[in-house]
N, C-alpha and C. Protein backbone atom coordinates (compact mmCIF):
# COMPACT_ATOMS: atom_id res chain seq x y z
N UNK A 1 76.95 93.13 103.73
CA UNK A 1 76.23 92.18 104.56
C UNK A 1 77.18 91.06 104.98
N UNK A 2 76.81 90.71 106.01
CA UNK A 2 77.55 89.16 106.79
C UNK A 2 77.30 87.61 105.86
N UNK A 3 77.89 87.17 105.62
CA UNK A 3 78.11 85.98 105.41
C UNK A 3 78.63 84.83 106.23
N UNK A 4 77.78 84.39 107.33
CA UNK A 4 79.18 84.35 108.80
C UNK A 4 80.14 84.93 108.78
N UNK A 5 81.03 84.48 109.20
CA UNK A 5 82.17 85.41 109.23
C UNK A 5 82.87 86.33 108.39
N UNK A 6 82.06 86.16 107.17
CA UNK A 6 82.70 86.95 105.65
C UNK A 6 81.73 88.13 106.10
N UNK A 7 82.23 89.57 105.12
CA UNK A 7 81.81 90.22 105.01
C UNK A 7 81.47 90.44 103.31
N UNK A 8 80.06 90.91 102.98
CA UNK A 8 80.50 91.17 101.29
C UNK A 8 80.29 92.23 101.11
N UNK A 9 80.67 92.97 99.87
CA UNK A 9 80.70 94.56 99.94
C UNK A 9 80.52 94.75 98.71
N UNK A 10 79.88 96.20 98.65
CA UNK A 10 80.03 96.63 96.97
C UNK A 10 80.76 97.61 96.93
N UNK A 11 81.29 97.86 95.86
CA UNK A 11 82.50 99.41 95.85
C UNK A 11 81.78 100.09 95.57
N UNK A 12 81.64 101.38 96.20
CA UNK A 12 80.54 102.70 95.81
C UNK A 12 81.26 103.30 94.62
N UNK A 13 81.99 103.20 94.38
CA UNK A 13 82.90 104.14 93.08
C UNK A 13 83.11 105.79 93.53
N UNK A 14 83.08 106.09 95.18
CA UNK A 14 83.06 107.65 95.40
C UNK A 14 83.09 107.14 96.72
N UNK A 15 83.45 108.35 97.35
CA UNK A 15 83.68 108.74 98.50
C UNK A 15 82.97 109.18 99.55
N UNK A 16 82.38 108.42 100.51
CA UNK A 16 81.32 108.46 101.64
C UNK A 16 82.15 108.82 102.62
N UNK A 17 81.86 110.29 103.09
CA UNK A 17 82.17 111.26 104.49
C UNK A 17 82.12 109.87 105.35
N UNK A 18 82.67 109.83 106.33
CA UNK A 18 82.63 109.63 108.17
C UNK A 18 82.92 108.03 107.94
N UNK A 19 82.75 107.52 106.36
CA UNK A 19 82.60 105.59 106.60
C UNK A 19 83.92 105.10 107.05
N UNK A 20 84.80 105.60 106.72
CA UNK A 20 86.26 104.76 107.00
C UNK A 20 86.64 106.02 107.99
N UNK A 21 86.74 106.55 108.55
CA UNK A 21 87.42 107.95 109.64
C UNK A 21 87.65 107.31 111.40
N UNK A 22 88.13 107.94 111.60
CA UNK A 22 88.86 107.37 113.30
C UNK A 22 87.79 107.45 113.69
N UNK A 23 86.72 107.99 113.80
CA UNK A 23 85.20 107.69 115.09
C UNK A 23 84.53 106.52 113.79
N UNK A 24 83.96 106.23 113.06
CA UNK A 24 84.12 104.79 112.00
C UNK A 24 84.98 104.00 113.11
N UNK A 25 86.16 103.87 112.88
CA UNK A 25 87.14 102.71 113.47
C UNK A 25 87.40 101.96 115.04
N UNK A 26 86.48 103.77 115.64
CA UNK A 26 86.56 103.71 116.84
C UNK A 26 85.42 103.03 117.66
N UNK A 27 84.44 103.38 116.56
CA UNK A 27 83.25 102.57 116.64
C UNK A 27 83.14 100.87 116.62
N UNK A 28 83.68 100.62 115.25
CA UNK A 28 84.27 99.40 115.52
C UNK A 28 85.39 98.74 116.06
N UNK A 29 85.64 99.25 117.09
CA UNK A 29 86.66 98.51 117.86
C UNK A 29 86.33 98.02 119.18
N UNK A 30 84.96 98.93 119.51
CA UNK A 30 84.20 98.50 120.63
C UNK A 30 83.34 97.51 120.50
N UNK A 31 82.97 96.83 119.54
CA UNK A 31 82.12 95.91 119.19
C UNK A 31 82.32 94.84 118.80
N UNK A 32 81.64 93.69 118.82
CA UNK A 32 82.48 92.62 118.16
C UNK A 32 81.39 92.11 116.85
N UNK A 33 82.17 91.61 115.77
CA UNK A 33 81.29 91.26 114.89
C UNK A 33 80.11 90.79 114.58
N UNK A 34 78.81 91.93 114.38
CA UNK A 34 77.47 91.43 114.17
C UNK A 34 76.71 92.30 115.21
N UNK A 35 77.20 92.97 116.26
CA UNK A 35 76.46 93.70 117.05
C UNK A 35 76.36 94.98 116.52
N UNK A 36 76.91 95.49 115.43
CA UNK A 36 76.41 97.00 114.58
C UNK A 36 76.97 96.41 112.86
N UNK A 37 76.53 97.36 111.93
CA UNK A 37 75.90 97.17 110.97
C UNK A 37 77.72 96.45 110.14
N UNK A 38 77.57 95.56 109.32
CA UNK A 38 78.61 95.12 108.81
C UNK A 38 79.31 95.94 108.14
N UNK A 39 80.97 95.68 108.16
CA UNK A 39 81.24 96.73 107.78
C UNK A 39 83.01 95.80 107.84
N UNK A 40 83.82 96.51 106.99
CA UNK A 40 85.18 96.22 106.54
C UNK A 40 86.25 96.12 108.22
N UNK A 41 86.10 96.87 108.82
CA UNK A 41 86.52 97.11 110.04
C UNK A 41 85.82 96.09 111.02
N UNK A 42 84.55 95.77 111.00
CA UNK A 42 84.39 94.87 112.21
C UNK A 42 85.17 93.66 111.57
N UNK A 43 85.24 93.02 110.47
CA UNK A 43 86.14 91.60 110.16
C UNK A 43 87.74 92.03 110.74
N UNK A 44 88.37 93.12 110.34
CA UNK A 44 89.54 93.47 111.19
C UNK A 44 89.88 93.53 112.41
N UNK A 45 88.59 93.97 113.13
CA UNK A 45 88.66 94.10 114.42
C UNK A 45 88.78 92.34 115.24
N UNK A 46 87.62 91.79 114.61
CA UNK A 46 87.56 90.52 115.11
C UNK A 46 88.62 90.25 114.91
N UNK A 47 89.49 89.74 113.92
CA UNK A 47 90.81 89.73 113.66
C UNK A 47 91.74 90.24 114.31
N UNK A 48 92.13 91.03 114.71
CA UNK A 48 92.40 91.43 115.76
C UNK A 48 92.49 90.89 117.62
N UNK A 49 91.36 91.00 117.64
CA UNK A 49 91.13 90.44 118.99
C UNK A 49 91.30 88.99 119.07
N UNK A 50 90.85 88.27 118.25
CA UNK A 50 91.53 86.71 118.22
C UNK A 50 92.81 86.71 118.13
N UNK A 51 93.58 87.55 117.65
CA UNK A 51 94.91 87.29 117.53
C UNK A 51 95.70 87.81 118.62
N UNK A 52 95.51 88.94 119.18
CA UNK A 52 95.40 89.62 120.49
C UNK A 52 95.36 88.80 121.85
N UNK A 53 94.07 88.40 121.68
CA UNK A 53 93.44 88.09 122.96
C UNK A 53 93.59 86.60 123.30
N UNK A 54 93.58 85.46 121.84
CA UNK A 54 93.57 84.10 122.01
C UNK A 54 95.29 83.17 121.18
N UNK A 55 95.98 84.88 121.24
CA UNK A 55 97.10 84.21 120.18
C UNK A 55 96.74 83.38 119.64
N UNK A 56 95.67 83.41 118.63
CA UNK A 56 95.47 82.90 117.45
C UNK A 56 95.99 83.04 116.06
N UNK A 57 96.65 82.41 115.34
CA UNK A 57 96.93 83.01 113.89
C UNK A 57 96.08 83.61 113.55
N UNK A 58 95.81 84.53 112.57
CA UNK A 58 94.53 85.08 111.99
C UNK A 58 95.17 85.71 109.95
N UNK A 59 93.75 85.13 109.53
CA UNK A 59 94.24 85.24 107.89
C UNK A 59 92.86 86.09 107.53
N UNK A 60 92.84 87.11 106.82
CA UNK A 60 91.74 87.62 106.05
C UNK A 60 91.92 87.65 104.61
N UNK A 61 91.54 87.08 104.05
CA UNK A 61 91.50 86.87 102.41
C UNK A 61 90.43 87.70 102.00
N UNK A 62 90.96 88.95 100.77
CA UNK A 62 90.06 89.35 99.99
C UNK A 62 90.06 89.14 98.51
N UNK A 63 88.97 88.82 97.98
CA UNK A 63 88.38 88.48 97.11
C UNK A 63 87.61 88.84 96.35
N UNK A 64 87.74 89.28 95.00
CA UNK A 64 86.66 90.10 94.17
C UNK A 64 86.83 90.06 92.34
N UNK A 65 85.67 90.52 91.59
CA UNK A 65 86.26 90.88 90.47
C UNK A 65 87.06 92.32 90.07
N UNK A 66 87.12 92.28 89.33
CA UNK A 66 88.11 93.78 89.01
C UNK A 66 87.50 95.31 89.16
N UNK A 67 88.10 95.66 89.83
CA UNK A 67 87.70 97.31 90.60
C UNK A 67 86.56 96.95 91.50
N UNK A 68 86.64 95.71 92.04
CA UNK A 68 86.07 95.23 93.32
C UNK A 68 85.83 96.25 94.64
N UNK A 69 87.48 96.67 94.49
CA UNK A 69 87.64 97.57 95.88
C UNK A 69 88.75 96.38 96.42
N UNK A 70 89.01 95.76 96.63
CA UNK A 70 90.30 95.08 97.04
C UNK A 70 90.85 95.65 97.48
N UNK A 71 92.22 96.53 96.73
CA UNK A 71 93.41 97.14 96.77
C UNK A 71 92.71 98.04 98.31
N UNK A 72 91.76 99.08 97.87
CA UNK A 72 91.42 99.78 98.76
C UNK A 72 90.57 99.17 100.36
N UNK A 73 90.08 97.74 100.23
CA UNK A 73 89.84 97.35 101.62
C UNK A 73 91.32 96.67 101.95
N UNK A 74 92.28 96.21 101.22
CA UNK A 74 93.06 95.43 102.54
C UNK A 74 93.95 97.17 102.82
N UNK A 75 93.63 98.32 102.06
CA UNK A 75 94.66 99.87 102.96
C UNK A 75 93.47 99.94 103.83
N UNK A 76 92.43 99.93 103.88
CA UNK A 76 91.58 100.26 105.10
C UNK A 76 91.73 99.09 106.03
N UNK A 77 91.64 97.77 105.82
CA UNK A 77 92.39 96.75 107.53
C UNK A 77 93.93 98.00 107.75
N UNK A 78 94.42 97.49 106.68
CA UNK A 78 95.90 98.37 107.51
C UNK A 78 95.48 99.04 108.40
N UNK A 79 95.31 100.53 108.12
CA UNK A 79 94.72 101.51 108.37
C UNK A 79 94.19 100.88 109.83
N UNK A 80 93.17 99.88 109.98
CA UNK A 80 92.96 99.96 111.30
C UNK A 80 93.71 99.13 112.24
N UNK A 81 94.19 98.33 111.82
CA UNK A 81 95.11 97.55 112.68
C UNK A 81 96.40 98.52 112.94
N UNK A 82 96.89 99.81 112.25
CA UNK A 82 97.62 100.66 112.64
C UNK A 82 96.77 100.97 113.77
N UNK A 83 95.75 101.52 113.68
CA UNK A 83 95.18 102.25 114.34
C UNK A 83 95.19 101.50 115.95
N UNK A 84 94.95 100.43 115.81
CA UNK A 84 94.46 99.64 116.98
C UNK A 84 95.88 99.38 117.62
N UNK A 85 96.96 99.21 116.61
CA UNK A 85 98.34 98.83 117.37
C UNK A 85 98.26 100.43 117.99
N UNK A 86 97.90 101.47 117.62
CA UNK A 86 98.84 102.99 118.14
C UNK A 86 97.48 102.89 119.59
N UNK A 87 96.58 102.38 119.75
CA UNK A 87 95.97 102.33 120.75
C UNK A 87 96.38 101.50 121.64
N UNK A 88 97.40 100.56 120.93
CA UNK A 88 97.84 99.50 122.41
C UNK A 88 98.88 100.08 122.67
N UNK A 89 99.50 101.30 121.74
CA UNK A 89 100.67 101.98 122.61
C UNK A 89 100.13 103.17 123.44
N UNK A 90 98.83 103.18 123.13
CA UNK A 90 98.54 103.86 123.85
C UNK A 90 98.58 106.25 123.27
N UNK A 91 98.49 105.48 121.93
CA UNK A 91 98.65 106.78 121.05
C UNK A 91 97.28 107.15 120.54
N UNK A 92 96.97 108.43 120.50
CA UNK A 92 95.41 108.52 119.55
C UNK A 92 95.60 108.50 118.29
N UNK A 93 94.45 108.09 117.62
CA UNK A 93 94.19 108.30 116.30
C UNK A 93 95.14 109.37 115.34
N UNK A 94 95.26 110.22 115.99
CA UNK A 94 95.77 111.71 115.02
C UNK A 94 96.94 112.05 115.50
N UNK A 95 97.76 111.09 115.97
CA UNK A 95 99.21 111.03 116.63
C UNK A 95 100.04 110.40 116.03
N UNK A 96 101.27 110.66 115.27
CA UNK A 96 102.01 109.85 114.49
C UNK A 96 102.22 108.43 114.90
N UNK A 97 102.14 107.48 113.64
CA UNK A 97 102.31 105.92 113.76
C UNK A 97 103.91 105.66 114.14
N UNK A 98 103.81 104.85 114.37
CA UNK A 98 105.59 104.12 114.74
C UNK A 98 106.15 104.28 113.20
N UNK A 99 107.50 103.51 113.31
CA UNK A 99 108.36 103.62 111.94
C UNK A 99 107.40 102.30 111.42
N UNK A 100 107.25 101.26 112.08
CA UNK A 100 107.34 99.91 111.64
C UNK A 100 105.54 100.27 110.36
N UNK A 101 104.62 100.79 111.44
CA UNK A 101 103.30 100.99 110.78
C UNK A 101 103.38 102.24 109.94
N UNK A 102 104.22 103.38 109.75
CA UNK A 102 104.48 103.78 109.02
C UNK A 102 104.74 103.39 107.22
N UNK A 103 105.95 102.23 107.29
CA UNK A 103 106.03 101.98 106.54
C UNK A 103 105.41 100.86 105.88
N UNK A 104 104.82 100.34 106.44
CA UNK A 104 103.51 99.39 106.06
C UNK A 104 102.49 100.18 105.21
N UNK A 105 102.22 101.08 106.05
CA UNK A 105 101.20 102.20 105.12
C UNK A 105 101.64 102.74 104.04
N UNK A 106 102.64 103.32 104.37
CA UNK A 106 103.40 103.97 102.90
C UNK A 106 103.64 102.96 101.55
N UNK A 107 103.78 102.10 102.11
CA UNK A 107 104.66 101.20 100.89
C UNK A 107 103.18 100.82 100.04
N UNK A 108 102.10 101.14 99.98
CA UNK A 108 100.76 100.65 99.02
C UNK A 108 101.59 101.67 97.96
N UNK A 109 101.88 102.69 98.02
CA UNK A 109 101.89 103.73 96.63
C UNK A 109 102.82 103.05 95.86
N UNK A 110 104.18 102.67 96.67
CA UNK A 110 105.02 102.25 95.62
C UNK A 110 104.60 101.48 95.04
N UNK A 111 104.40 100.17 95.73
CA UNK A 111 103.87 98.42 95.13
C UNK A 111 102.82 98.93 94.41
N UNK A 112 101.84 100.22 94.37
CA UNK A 112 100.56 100.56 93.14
C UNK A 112 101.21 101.06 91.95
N UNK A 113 102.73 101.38 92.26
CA UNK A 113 103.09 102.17 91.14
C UNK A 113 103.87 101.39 90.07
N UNK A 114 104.71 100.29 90.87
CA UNK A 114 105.40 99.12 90.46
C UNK A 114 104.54 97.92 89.59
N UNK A 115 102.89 98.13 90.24
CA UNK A 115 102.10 96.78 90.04
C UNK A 115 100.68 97.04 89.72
N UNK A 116 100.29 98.88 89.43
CA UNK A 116 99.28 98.39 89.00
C UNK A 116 99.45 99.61 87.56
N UNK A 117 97.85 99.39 86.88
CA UNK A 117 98.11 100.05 85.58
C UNK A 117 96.72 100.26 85.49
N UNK A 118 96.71 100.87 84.24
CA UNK A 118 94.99 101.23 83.71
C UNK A 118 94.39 100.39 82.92
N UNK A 119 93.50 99.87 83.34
CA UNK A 119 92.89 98.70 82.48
C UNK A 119 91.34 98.86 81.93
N UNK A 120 90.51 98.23 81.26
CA UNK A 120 89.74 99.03 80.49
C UNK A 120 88.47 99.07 81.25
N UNK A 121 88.55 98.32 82.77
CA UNK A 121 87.78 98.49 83.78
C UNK A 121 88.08 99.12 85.08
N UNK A 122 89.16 99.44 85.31
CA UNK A 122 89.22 100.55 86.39
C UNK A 122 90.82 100.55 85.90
N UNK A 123 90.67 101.99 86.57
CA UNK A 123 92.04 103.17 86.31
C UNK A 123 93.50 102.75 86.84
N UNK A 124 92.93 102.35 88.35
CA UNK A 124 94.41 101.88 89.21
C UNK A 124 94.34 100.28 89.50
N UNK A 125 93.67 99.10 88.61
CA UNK A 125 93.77 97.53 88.26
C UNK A 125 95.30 97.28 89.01
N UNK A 126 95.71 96.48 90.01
CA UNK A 126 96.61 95.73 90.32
C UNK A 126 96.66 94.44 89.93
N UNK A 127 97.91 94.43 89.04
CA UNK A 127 98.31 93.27 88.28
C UNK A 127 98.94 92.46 88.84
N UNK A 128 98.99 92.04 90.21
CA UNK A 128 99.56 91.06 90.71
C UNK A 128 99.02 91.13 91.99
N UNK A 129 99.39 89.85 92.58
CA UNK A 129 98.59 89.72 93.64
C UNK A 129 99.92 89.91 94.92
N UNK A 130 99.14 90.00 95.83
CA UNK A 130 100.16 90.10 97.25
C UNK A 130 99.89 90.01 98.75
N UNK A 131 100.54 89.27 99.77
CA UNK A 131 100.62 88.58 100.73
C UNK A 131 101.27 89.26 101.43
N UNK A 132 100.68 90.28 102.68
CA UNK A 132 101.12 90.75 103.75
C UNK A 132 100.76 89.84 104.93
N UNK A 133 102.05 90.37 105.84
CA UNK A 133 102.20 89.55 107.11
C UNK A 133 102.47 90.46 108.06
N UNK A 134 101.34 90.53 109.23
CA UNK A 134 101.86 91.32 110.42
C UNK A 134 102.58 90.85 111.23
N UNK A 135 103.22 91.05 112.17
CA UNK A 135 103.58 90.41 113.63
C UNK A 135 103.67 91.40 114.52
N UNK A 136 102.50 90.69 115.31
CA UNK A 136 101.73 91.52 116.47
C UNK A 136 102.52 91.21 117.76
N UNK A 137 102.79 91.85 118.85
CA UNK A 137 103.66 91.58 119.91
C UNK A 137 102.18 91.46 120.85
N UNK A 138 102.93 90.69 122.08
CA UNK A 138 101.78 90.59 123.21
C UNK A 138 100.42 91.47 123.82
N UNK A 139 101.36 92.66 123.46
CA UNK A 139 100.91 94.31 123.87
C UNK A 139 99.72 94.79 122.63
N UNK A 140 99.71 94.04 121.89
CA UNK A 140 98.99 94.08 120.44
C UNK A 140 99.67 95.44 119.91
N UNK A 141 100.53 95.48 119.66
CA UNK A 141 101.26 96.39 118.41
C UNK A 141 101.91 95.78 117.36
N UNK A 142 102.02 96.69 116.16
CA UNK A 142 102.80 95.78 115.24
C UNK A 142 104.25 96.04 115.00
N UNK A 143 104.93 95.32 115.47
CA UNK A 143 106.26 94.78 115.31
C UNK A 143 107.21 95.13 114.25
N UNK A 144 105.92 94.13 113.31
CA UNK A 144 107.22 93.74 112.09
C UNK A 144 106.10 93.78 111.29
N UNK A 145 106.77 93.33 109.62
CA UNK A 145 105.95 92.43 108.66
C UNK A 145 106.99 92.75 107.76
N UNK A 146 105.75 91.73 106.03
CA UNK A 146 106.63 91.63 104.90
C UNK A 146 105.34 91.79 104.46
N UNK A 147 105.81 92.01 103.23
CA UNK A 147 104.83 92.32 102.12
C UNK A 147 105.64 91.61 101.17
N UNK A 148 104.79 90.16 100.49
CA UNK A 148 105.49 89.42 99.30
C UNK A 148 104.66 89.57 97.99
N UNK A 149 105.18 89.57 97.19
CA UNK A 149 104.12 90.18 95.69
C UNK A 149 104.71 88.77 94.50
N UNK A 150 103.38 88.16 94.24
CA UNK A 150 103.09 87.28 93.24
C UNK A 150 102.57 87.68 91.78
N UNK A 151 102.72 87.09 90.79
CA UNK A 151 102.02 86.84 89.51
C UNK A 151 102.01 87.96 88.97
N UNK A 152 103.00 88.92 88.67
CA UNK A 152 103.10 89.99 88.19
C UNK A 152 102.52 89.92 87.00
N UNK A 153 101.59 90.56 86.30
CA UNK A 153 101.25 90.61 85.05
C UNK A 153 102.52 90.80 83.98
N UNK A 154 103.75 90.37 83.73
CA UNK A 154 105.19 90.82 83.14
C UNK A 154 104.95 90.75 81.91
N UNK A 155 103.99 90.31 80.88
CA UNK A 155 103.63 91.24 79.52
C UNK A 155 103.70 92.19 79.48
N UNK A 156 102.82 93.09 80.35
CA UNK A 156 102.12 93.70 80.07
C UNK A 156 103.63 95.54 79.79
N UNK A 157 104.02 95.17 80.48
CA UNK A 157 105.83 95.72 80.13
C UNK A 157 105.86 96.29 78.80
N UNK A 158 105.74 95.11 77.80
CA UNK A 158 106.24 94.88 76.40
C UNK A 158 104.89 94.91 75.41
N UNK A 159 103.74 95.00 76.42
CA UNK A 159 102.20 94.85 75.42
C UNK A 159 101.52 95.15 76.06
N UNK A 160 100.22 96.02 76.02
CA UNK A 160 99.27 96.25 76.30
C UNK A 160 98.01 96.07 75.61
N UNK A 161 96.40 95.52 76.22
CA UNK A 161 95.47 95.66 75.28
C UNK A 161 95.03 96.43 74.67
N UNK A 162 94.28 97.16 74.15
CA UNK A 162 93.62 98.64 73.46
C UNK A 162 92.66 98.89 74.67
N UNK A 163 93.05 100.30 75.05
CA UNK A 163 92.39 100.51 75.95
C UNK A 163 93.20 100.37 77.23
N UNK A 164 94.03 99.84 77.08
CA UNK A 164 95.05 99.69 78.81
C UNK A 164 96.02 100.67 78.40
N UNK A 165 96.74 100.68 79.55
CA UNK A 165 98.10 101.58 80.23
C UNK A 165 98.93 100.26 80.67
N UNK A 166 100.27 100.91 80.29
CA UNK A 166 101.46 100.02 81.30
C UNK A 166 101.50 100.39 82.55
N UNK A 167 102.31 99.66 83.44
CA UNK A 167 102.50 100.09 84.79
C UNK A 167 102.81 101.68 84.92
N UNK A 168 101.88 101.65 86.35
CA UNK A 168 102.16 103.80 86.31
C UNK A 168 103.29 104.39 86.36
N UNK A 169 104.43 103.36 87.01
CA UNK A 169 105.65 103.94 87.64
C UNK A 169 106.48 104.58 85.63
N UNK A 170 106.08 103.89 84.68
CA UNK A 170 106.85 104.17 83.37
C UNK A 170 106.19 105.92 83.74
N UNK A 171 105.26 106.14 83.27
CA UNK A 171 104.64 107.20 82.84
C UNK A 171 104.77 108.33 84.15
N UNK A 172 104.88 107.71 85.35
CA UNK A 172 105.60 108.97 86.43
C UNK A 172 107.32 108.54 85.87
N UNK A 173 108.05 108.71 85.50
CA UNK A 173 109.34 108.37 85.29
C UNK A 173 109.37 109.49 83.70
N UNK A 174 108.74 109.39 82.90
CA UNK A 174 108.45 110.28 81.87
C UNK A 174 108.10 111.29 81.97
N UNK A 175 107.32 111.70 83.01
CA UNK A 175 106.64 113.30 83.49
C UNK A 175 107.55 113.41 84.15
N UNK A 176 109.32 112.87 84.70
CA UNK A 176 109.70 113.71 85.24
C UNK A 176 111.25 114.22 84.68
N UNK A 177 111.08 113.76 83.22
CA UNK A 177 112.03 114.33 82.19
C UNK A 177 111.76 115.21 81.30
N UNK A 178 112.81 115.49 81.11
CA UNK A 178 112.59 116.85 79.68
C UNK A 178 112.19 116.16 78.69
N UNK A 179 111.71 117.33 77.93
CA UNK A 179 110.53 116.71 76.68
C UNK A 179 111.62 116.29 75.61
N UNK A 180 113.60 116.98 75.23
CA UNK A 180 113.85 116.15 75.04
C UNK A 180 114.50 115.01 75.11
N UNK A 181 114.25 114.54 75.98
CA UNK A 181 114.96 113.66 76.76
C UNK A 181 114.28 112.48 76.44
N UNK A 182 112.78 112.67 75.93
CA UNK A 182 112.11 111.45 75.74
C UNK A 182 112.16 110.71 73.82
């Protein structure tokens, strides 16, 4: 549901056919916020078009408790602001992204593998927080960005609670040695 301009959401814990998919995105890109049912994509979109249309800065902050869905709504903005830049180049949906939105997308696995772990409330918990930056060109494509990463949980390295995992990247690094090697 809307909150003016906020959107609030619950995490379904599973996977709903057609909600996040290119006719989803495509849907909301024709609309502007509040004229169809709320949803993660119309706050992007608006976002978007203010920044687009009124060279406006534009900031979306998400916010939640743990296994909120976070991690997974700011890959779905990506996801559409890729989408919307490959439409200002004039690319469809199911047509390879540029290098630049490429690696924007790609880089969630590493930074999940570097930064998040299993915690005794959800499986893939990101232990630190982080600050992406697009830069959108006139044409509304994306350019550039950075991705800066704060407040690393860095205990958690050397200690874990009962019931947690260390960061995933140890335990993919172990599955990919000999048994005796460990």
């Amino acid at each position: 549901t809307y909150i003016g301009s906020i959107v609030a959401s619950v995490n379904p814990y599973k996977s709903i056919p057609g909600l996040y998919d290119c006719t989803a995105m495509e849907r909301y890109s024709k609309h502007h916020m509040g004229e169809i049912a709320p949803h993660i994509f119309a706050v992007a979109n608006e976002c978007y078009r203010c920044l687009w249309k009124r060279h406006d800065n534009q900031c979306i902050l998400i916010s939640g408790e743990s296994g909120a869905g976070k991690t997974e709504s700011t890959k779905l903005i990506l996801k559409f602001l890729s989408a919307m830049s490959q439409h200002s180049l004039e690319l469809s949906c199911r047509e390879k992204t540029s290098c630049v939105e490429q690696a924007i997308l790609e880089s969630s696995p590493i930074m999940e593998a570097f930064g998040n772990a299993k915690t005794v409330y959800n499986n893939n918990s990101s232990r630190f927080g982080k600050f992406i930056q697009l830069n959108i060109c006139q044409k509304g494509n994306i350019q550039g960005g950075r991705i800066i990463d704060y407040l690393l949980e860095k205990n958690r390295v050397v200690r874990q609670n009962p019931g947690e995992r260390n960061y995933h990247i140890f335990y993919a690094l172990l599955a990919g040695i000999e048994e005796r090697e460990k």
